[in-house]
C-alpha atoms as a PDB file:
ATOM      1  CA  UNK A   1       1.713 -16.282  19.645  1.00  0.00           C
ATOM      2  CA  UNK A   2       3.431 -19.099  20.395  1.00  0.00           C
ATOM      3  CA  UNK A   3       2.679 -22.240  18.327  1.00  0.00           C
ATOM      4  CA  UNK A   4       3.077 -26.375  20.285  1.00  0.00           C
ATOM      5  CA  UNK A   5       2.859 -29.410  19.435  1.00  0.00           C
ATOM      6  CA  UNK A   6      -0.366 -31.658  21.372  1.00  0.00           C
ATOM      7  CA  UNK A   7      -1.036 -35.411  21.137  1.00  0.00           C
ATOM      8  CA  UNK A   8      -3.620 -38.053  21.119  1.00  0.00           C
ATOM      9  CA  UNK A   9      -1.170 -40.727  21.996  1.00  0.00           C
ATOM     10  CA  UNK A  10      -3.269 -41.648  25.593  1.00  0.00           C
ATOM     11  CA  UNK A  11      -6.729 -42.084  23.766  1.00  0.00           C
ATOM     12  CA  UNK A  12      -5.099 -43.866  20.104  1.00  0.00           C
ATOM     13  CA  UNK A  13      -3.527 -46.344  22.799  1.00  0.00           C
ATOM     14  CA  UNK A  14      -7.140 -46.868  24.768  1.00  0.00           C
ATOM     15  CA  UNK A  15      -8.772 -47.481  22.042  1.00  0.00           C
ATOM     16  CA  UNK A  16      -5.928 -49.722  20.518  1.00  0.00           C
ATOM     17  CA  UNK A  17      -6.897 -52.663  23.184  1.00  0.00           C
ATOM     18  CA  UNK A  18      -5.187 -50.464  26.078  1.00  0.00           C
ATOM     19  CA  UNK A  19      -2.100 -50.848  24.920  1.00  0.00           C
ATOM     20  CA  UNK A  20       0.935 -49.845  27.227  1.00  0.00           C
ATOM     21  CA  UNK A  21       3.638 -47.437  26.634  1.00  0.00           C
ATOM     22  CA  UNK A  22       5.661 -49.783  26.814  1.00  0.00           C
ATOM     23  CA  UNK A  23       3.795 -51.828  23.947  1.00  0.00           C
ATOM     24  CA  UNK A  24       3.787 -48.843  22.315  1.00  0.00           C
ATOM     25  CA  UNK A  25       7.578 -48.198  22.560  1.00  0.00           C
ATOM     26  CA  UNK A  26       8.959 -51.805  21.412  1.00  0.00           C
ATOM     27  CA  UNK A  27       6.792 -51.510  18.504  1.00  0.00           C
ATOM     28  CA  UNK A  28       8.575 -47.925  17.945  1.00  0.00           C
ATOM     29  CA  UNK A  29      11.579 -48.701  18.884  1.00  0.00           C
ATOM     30  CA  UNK A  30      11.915 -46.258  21.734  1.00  0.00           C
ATOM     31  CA  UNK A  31      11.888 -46.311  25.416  1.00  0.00           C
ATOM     32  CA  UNK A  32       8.656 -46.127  27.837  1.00  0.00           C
ATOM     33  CA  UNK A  33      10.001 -43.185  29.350  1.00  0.00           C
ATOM     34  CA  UNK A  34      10.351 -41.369  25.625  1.00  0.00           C
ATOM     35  CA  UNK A  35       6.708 -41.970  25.052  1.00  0.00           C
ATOM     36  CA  UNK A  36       5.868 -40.771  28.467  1.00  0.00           C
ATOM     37  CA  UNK A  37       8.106 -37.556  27.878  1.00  0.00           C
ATOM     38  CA  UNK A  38       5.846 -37.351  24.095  1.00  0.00           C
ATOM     39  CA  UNK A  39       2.656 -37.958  25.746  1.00  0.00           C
ATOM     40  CA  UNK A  40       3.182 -35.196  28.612  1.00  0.00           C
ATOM     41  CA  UNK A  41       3.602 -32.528  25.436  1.00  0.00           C
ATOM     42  CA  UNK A  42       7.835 -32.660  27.118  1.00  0.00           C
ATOM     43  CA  UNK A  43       9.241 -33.914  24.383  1.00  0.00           C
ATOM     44  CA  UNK A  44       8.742 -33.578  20.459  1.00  0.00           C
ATOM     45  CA  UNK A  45       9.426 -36.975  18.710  1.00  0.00           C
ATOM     46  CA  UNK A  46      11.556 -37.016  15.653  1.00  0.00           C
ATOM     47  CA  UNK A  47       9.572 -37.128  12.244  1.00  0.00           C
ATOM     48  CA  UNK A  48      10.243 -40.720  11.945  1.00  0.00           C
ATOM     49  CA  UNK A  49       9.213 -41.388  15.687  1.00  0.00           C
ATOM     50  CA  UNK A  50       6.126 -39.448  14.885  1.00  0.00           C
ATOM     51  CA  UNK A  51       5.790 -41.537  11.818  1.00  0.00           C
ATOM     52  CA  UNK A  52       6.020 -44.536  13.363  1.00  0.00           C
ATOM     53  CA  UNK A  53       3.802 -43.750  16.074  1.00  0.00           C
ATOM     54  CA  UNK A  54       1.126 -42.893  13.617  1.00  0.00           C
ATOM     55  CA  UNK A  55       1.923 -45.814  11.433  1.00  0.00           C
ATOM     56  CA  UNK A  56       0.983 -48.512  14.772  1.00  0.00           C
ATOM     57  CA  UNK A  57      -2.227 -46.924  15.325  1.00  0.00           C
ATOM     58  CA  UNK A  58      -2.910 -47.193  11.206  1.00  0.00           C
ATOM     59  CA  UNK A  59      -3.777 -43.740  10.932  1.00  0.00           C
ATOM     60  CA  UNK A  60      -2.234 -40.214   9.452  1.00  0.00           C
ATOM     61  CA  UNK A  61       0.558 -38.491  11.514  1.00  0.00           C
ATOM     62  CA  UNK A  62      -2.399 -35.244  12.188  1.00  0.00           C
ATOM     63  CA  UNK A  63      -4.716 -38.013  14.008  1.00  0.00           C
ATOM     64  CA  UNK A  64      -1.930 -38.237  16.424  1.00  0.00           C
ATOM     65  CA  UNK A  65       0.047 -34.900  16.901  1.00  0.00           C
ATOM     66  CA  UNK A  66      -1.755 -31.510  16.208  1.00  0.00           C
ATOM     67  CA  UNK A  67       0.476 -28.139  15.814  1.00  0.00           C
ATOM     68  CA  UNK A  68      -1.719 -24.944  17.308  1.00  0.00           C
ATOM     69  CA  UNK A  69      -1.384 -22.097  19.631  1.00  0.00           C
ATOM     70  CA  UNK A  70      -0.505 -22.985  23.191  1.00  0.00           C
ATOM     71  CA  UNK A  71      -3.633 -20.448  24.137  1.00  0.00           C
ATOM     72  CA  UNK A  72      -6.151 -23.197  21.997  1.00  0.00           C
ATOM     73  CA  UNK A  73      -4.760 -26.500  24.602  1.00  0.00           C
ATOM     74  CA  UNK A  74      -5.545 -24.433  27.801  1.00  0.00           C
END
């Protein structure tokens, strides 16, 4: 079965004050469009990307991404 990577990237930045992708990415250190690609599950971030990303909204990397079977996100 094949296994994918999901995010929570659209509802950590809500909550976060509504912050923009493109808040988001300066604080990264990557473009807007690279966090749109993440968001849309069209691009996998680098470990430190992902590390990053989890380190803005203060919480562990598995409260943003989450590795399952594609069959479990449909």
């Amino acid at each position: 079965m094949k296994k994918t990577i999901s995010n929570d990237i659209r509802r950590l930045r809500f909550n976060h004050n509504e912050m923009t992708q493109q808040a988001l990415a300066d604080a990264v250190g990557v473009s807007r469009q690279t966090i749109v690609a993440i968001e849309k599950n069209k691009y996998s971030p680098s470990l430190e990307v992902a590390f990053k990303i989890a380190d803005v909204f203060n919480v562990g990397i598995s409260d943003v991404f989450q590795y399952q079977s594609a069959a479990a996100i449909e």
